[in-house]
C-alpha atoms as a PDB file:
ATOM      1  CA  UNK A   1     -88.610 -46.466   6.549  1.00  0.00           C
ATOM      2  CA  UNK A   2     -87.401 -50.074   6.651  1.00  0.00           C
ATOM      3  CA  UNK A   3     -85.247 -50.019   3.627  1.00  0.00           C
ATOM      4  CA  UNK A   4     -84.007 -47.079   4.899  1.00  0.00           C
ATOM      5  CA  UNK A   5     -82.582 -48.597   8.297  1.00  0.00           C
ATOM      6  CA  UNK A   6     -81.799 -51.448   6.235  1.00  0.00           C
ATOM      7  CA  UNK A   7     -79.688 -49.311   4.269  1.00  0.00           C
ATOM      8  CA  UNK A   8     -78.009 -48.231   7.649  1.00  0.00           C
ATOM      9  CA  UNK A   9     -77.206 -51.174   8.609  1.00  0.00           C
ATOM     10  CA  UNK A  10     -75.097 -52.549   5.319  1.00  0.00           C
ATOM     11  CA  UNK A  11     -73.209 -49.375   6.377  1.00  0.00           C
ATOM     12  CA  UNK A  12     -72.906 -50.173   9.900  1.00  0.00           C
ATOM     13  CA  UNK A  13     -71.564 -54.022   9.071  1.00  0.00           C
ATOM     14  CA  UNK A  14     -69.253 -52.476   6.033  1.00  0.00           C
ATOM     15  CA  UNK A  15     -67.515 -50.171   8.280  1.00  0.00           C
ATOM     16  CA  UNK A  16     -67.365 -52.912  11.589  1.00  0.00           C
ATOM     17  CA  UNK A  17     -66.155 -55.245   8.286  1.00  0.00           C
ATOM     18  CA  UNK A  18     -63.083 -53.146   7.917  1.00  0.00           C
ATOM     19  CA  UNK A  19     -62.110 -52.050  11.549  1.00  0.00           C
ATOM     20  CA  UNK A  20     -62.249 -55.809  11.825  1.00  0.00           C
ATOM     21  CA  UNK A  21     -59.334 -55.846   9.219  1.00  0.00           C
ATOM     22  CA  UNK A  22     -57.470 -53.348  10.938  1.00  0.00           C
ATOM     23  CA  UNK A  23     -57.880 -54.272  14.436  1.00  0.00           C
ATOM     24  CA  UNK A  24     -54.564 -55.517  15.935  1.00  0.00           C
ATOM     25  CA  UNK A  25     -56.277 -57.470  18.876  1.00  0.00           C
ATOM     26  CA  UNK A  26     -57.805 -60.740  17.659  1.00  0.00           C
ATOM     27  CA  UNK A  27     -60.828 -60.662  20.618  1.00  0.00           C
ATOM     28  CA  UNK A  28     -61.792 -57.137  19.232  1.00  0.00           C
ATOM     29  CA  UNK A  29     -61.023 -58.539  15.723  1.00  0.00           C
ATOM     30  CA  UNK A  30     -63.681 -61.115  15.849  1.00  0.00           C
ATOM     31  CA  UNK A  31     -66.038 -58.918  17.704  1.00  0.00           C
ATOM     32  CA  UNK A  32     -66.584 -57.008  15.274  1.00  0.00           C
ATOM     33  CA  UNK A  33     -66.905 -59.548  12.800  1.00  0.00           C
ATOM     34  CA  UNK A  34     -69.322 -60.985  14.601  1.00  0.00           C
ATOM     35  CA  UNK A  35     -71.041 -57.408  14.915  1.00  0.00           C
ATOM     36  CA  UNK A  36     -71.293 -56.742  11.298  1.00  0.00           C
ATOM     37  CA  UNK A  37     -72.970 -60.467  10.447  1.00  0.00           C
ATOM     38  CA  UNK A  38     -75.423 -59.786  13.104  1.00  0.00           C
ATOM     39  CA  UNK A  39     -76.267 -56.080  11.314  1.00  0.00           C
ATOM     40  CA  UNK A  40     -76.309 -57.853   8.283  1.00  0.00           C
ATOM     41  CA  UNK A  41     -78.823 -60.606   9.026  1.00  0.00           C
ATOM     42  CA  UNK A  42     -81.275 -57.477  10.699  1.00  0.00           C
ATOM     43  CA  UNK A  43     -80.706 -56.134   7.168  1.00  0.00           C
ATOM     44  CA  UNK A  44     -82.321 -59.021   5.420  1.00  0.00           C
ATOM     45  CA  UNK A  45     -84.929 -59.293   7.714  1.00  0.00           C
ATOM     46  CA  UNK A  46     -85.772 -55.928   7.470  1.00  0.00           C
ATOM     47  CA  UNK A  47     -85.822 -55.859   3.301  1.00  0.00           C
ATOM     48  CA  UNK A  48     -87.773 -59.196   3.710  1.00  0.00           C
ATOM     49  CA  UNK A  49     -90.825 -57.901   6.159  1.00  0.00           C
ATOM     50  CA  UNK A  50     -90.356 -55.103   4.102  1.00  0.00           C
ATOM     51  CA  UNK A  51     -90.911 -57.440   0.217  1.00  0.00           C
ATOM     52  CA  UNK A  52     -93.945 -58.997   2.106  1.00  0.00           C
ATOM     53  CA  UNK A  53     -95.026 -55.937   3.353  1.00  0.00           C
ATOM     54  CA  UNK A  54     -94.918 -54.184  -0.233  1.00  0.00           C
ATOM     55  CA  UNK A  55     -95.329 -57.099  -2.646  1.00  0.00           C
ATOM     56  CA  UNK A  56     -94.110 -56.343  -5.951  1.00  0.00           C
ATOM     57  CA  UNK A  57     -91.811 -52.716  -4.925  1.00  0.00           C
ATOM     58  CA  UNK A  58     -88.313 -52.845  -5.181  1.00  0.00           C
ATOM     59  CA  UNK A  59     -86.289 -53.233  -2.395  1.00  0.00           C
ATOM     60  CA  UNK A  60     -84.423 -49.949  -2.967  1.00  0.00           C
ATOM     61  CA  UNK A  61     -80.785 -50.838  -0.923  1.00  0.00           C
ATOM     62  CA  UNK A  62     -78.067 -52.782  -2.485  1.00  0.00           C
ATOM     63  CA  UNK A  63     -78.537 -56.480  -1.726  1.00  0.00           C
ATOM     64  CA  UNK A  64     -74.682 -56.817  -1.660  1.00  0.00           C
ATOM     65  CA  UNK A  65     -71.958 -53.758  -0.766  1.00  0.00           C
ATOM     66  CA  UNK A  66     -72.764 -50.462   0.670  1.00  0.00           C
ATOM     67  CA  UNK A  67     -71.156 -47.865  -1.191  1.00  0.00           C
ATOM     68  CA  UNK A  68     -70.475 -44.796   1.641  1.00  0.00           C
ATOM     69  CA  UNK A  69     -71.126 -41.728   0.302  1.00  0.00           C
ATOM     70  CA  UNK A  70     -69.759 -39.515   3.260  1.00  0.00           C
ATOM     71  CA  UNK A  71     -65.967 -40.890   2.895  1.00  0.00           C
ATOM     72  CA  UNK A  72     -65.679 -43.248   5.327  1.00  0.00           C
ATOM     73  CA  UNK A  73     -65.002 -46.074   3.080  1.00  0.00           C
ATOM     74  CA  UNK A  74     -61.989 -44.541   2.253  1.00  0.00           C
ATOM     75  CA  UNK A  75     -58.491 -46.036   3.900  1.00  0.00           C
END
């Protein structure tokens, strides 16, 4: 279940990421920024408990991008 949420969260940061890009007020801007670093870092934590948890499983969720696969990665 972990990985799973973990998995959620790259998403979560991803899409924050790029309304971060798109946002035309700088406070909101860095907000969000801020927002998807935070999801990030819960990420790794999770995927960590998670390695020490399960020694020797694979992690299962992309250590790096989230690929969306309902289309709203799309521009």
């Amino acid at each position: 279940m972990s990985l799973e949420v973990a998995h959620y969260l790259r998403h979560l940061a991803t899409r924050c990421s790029r309304m971060s890009r798109d946002a035309t007020d700088p406070v909101v801007s860095k907000e969000l920024v801020i927002i998807s670093v935070e999801l990030v870092e819960k990420a790794q934590a999770l995927e960590a408990e998670h390695a020490l948890l399960h020694p020797g499983a694979g992690t299962g969720a992309p250590q790096s991008d989230i690929v969306c696969a309902n289309g709203d990665d799309q521009a």
